[in-house]
Protein backbone atom coordinates (compact mmCIF):
# COMPACT_ATOMS: atom_id res chain seq x y z
CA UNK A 1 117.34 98.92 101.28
CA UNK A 2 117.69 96.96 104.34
CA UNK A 3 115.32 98.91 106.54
CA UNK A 4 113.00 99.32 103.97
CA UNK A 5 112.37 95.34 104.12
CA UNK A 6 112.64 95.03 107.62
CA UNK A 7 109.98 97.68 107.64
CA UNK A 8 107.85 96.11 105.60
CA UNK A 9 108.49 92.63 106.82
CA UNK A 10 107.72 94.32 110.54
CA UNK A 11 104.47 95.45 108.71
CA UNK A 12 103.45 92.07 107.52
CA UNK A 13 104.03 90.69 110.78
CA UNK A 14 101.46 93.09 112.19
CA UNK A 15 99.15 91.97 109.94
CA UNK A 16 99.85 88.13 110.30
CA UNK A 17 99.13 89.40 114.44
CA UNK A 18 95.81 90.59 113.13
CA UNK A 19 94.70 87.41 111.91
CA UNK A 20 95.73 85.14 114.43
CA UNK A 21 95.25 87.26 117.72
CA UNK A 22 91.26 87.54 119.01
CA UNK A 23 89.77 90.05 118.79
CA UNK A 24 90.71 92.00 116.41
CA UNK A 25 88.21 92.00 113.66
CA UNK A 26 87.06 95.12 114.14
CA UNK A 27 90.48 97.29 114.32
CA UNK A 28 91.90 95.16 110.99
CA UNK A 29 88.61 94.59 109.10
CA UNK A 30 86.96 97.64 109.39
CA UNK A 31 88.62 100.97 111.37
CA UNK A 32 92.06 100.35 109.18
CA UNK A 33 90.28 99.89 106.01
CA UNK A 34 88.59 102.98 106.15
CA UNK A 35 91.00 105.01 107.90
CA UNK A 36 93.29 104.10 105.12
CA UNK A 37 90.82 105.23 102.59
CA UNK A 38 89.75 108.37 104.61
CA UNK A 39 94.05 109.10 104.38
CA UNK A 40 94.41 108.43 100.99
CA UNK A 41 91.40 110.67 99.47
CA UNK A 42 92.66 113.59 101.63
CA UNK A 43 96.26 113.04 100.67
CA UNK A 44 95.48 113.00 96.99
CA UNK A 45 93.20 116.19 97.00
CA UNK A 46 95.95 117.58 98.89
CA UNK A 47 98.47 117.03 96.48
CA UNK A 48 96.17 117.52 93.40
CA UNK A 49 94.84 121.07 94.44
CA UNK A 50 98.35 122.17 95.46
CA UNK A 51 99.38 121.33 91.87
CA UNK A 52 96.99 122.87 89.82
CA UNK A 53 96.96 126.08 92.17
CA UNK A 54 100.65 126.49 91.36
CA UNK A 55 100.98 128.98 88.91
CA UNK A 56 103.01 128.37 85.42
CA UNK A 57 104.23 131.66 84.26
CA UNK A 58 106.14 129.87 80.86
CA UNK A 59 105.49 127.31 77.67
CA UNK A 60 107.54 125.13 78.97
CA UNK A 61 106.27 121.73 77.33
CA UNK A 62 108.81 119.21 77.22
CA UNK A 63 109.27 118.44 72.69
CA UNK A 64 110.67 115.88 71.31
CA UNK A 65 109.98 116.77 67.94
CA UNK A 66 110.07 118.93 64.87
CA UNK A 67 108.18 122.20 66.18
CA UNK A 68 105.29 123.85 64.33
CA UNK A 69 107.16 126.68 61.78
CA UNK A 70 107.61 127.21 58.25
CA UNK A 71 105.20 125.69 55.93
CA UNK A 72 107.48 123.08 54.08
CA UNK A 73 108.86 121.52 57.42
CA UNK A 74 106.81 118.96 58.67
CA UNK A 75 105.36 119.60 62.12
CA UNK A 76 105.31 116.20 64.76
CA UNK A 77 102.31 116.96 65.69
CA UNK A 78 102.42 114.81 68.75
CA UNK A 79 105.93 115.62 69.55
CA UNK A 80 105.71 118.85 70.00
CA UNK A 81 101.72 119.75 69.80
CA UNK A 82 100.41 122.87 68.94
CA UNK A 83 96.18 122.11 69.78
CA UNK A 84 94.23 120.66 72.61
CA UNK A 85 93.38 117.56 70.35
CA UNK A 86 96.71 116.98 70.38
CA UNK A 87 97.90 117.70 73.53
CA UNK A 88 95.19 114.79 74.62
CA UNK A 89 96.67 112.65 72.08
CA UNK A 90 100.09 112.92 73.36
CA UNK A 91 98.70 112.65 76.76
CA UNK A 92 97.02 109.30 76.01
CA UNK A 93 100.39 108.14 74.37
CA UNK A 94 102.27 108.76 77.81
CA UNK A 95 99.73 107.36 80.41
CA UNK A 96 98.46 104.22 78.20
CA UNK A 97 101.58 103.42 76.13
CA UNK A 98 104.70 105.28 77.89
CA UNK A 99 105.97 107.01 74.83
CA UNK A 100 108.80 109.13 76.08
CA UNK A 101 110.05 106.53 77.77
CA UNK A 102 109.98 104.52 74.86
CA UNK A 103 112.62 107.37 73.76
CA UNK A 104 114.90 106.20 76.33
CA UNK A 105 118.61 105.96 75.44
CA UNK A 106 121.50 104.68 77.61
CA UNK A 107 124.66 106.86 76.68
CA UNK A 108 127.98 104.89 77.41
CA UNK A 109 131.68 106.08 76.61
CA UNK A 110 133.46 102.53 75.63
CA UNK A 111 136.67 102.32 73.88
CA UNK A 112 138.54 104.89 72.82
CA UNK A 113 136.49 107.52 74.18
CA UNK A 114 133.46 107.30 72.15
CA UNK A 115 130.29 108.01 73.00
CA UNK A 116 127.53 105.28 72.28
CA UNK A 117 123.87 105.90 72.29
CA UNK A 118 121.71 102.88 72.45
CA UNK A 119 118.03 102.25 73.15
CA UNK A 120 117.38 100.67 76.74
CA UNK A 121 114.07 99.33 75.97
CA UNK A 122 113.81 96.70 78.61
CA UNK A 123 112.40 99.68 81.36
CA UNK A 124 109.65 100.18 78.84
CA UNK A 125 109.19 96.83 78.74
CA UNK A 126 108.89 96.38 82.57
CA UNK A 127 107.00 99.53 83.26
CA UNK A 128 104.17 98.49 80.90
CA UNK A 129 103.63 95.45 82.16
CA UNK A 130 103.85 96.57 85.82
CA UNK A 131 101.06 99.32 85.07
CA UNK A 132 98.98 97.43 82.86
CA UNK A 133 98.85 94.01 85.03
CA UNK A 134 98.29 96.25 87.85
CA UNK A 135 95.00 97.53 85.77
CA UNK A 136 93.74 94.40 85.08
CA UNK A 137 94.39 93.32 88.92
CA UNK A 138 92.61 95.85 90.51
CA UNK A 139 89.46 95.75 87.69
CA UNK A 140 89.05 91.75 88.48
CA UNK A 141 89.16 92.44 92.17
CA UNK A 142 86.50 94.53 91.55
CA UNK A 143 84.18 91.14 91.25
CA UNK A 144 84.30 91.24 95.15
CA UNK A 145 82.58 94.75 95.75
CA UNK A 146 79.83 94.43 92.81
CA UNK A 147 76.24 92.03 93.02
CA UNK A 148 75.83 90.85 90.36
CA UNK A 149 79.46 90.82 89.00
CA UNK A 150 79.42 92.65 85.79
CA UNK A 151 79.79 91.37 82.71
CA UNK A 152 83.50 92.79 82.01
CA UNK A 153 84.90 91.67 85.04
CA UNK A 154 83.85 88.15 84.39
CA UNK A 155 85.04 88.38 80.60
CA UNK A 156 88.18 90.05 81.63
CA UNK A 157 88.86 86.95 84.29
CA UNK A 158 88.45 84.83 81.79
CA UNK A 159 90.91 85.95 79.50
CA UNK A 160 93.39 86.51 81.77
CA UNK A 161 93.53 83.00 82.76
CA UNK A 162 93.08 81.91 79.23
CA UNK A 163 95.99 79.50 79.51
CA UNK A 164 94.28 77.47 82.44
CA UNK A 165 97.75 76.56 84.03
CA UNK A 166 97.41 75.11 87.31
CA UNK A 167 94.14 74.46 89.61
CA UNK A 168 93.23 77.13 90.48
CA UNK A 169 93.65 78.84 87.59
CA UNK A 170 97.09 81.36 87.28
CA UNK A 171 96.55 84.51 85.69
CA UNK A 172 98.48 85.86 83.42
CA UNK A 173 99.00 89.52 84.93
CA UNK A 174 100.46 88.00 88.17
CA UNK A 175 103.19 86.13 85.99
CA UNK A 176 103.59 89.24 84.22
CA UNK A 177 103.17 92.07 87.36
CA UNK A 178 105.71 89.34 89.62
CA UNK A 179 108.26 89.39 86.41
CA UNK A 180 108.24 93.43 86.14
CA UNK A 181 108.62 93.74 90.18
CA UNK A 182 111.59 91.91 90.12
CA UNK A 183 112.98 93.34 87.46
CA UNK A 184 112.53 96.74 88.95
CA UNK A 185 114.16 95.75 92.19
CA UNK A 186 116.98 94.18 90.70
CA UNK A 187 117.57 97.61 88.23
CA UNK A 188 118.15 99.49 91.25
CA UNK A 189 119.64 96.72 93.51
CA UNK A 190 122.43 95.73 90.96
CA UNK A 191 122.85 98.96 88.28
CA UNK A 192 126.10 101.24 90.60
CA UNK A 193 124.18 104.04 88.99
CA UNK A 194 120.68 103.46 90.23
CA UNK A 195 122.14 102.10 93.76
CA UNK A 196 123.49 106.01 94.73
CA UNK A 197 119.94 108.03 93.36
CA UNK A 198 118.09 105.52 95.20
CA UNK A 199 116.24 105.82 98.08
CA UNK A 200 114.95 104.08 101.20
CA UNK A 201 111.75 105.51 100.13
CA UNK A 202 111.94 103.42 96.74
CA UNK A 203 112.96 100.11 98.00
CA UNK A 204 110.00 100.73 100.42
CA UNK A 205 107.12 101.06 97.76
CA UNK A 206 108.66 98.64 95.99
CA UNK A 207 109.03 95.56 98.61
CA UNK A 208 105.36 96.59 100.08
CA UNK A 209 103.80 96.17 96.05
CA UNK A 210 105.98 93.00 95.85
CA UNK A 211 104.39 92.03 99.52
CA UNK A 212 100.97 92.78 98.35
CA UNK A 213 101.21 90.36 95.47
CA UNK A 214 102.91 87.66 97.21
CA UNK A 215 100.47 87.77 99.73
CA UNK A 216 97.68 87.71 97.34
CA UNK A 217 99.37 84.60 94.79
CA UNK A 218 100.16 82.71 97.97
CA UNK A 219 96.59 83.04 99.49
CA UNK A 220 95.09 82.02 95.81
CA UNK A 221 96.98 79.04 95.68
CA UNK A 222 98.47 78.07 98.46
CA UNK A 223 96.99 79.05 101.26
CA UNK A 224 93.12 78.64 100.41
CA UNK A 225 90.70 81.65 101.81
CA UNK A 226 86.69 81.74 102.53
CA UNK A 227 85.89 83.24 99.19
CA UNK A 228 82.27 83.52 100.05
CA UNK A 229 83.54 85.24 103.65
CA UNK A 230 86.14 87.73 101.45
CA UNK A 231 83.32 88.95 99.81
CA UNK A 232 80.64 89.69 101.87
CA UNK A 233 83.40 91.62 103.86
CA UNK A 234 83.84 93.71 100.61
CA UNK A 235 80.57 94.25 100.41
CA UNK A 236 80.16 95.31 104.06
CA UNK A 237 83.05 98.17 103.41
CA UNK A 238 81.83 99.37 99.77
CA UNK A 239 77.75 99.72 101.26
CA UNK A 240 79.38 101.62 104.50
CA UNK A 241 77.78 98.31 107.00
CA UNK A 242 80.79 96.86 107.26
CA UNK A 243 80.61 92.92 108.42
CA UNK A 244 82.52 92.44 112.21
CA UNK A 245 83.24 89.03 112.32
CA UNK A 246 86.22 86.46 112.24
CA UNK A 247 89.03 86.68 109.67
CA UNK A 248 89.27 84.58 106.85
CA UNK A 249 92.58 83.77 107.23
CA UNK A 250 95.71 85.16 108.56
CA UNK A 251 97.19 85.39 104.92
CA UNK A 252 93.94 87.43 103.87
CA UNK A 253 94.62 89.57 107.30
CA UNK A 254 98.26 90.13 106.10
CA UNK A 255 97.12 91.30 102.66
CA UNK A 256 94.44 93.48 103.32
CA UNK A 257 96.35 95.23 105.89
CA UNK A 258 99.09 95.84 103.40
CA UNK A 259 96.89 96.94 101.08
CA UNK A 260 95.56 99.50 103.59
CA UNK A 261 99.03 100.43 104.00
CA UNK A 262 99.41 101.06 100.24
CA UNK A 263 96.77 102.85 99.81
CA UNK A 264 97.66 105.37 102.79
CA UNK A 265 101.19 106.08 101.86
CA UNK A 266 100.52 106.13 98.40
CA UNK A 267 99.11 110.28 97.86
CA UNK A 268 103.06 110.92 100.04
CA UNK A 269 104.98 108.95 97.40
CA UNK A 270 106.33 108.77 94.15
CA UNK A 271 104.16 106.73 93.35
CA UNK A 272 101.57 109.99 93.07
CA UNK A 273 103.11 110.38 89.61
CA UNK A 274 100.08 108.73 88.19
CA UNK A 275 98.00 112.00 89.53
CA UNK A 276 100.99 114.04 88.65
CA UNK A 277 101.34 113.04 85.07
CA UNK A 278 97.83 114.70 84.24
CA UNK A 279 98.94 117.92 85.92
CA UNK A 280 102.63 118.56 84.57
CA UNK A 281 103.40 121.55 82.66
CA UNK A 282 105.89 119.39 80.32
CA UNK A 283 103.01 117.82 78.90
CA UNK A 284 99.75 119.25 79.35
CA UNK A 285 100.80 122.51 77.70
CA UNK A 286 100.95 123.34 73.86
CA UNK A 287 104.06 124.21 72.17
CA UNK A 288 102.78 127.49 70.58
CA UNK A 289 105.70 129.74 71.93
CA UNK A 290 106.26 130.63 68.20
CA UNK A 291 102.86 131.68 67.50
CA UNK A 292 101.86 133.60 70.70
CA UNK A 293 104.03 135.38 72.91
CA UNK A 294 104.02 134.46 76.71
CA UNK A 295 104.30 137.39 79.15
CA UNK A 296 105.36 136.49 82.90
CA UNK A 297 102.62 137.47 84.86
CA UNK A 298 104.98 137.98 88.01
CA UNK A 299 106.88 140.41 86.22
CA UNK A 300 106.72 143.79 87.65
CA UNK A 301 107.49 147.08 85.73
CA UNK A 302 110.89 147.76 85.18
CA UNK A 303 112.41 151.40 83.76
CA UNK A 304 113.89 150.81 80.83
CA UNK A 305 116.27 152.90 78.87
CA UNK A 306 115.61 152.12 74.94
CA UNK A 307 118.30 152.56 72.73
CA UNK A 308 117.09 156.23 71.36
CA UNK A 309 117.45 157.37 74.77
CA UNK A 310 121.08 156.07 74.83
CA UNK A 311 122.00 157.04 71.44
CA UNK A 312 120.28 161.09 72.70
CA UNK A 313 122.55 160.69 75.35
CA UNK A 314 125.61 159.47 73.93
CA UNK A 315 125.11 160.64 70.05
CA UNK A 316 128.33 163.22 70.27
CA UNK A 317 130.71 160.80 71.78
CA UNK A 318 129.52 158.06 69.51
CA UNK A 319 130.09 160.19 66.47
CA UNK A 320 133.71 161.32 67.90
CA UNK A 321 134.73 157.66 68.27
CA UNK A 322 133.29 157.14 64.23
CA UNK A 323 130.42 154.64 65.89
CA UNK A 324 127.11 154.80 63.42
CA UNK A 325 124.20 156.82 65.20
CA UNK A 326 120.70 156.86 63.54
CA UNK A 327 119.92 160.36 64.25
CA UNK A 328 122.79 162.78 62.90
């Protein structure tokens, strides 16, 4: 854990540099940007195509549900699906909503040996607000790389700081996206169970989100920015003439070189999962074992010896030691 905030404390210094040293504009405003981008669309086809070429020779959808069967027992048919409809539906439950994890149970042996199940809703809790304030982040940010903004974008701004706490206004999903960091970190930093399965790797994308956001609160409002100079950088990088001049500030510099960072080491991390959801077997596959059979294509042919063959072979002896044959 230590190394992975020194790391990314080292990295935010290196961006801070970027802001304050001359000269620089170029390497931090334009070359990193869109090397970063160049890393992370590579990395992600990388990963995706290597995924779906890997071939899945069994059904093995993870169910948690009443499987398709007799006609009188009721079927979950999102549970354990047995059609493309509702494999999507299922599907859409997981990505937008986090269903299985909904299912999660903590299972504690207290007392005299018993064993208590309970539900641990509090990581669905914090997951779903991480992922969906992280949604509505990036979609307002996307008011900086679109002329005219769109109509959404400005809508969803405005309901986001609907509360109009503070000057300038505080959003909602940064109350809510802070909240859900923190409560991630301290899940792993204080839970004896989650401190041995961690790894450096997960403290690592963990402090550089929380760094991100920091970086981006403090700039909003505490350290003001050239709004006006933000964007037409933006728009420089989206229309591919990117604009070389003087930073807006050295918290913007720190920011959007973590960002960069992000985005690079994000198709190498766990945090891939959100391409990896689409393209795992548990879930994109129906349950139909029961109503087709699924042959291994690696199997290979095999001699067999049926059990007429052994009873032709053995049929005397069998009959000696009073075993049933079906051929007298």
């Amino acid at each position: 854990m230590t190394y992975a905030l020194l790391s990314v404390l080292l990295l935010a210094a290196v961006g801070w540099a970027g802001g304050v040293v001359g000269n620089t504009s170029l390497l931090f405003a334009v070359i990193i940007p869109y090397a970063a981008l160049a890393v992370f669309v590579l990395g992600f086809l990388f990963r995706a195509i290597g995924w779906s070429a890997s071939p899945v020779p069994f059904c093995i959808p993870t169910t948690c549900g009443q499987q398709q069967s007799l006609p009188w027992i009721r079927q979950d048919r999102l549970g354990s699906p047995t059609s493309t409809p509702w494999v999507i539906g299922r599907m859409a439950l997981e990505v937008l909503l986090f269903r299985s994890l909904w299912g999660n149970e903590r299972v504690e042996i207290k007392g005299a040996g018993k064993l208590i199940f309970s539900p641990k809703r509090y990581l669905w809790l914090g997951g779903l607000l991480f992922h969906w304030s992280l949604a509505v982040i990036l979609f307002r940010h996307l008011r900086f790389f679109t002329e005219p903004v769109l109509p959404g974008i400005a809508a969803l701004q405005g309901l986001d700081g609907f509360f109009e706490i503070g000057v300038p206004v505080t959003y909602v999903s940064d109350v809510f996206i802070l909240a859900a960091v923190t409560y991630l970190f301290a899940r792993r930093a204080l839970s004896p169970q989650m401190r041995v399965i961690s790894l450096p790797a997960d403290y690592f994308a963990l402090f550089l989100i929380a760094a991100v956001l920091l970086s981006g609160v403090l700039m909003r409002h505490f350290f003001k920015t050239d709004v006006e100079r933000v964007k037409e950088m933006a728009m420089g990088l989206v229309s591919f003439c990117p604009v070389v001049s003087a930073h807006p500030g050295a918290f913007f510099s720190i920011h959007l070189f973590l960002v960069s960072i992000l985005v690079a080491y994000f198709p190498f991390s766990k945090l891939m999962h959100a391409a990896g959801v689409f393209l795992s077997p548990t879930r994109n596959l129906r349950n139909d074992s029961r109503m087709r059979r699924h042959v291994n294509p690696w199997d290979y042919p095999v001699k067999v010896h049926t059990y007429e063959e052994y009873e032709d072979e053995f049929r005397e002896a069998m009959i000696e030691a009073g075993i049933p044959v079906e051929k007298k």
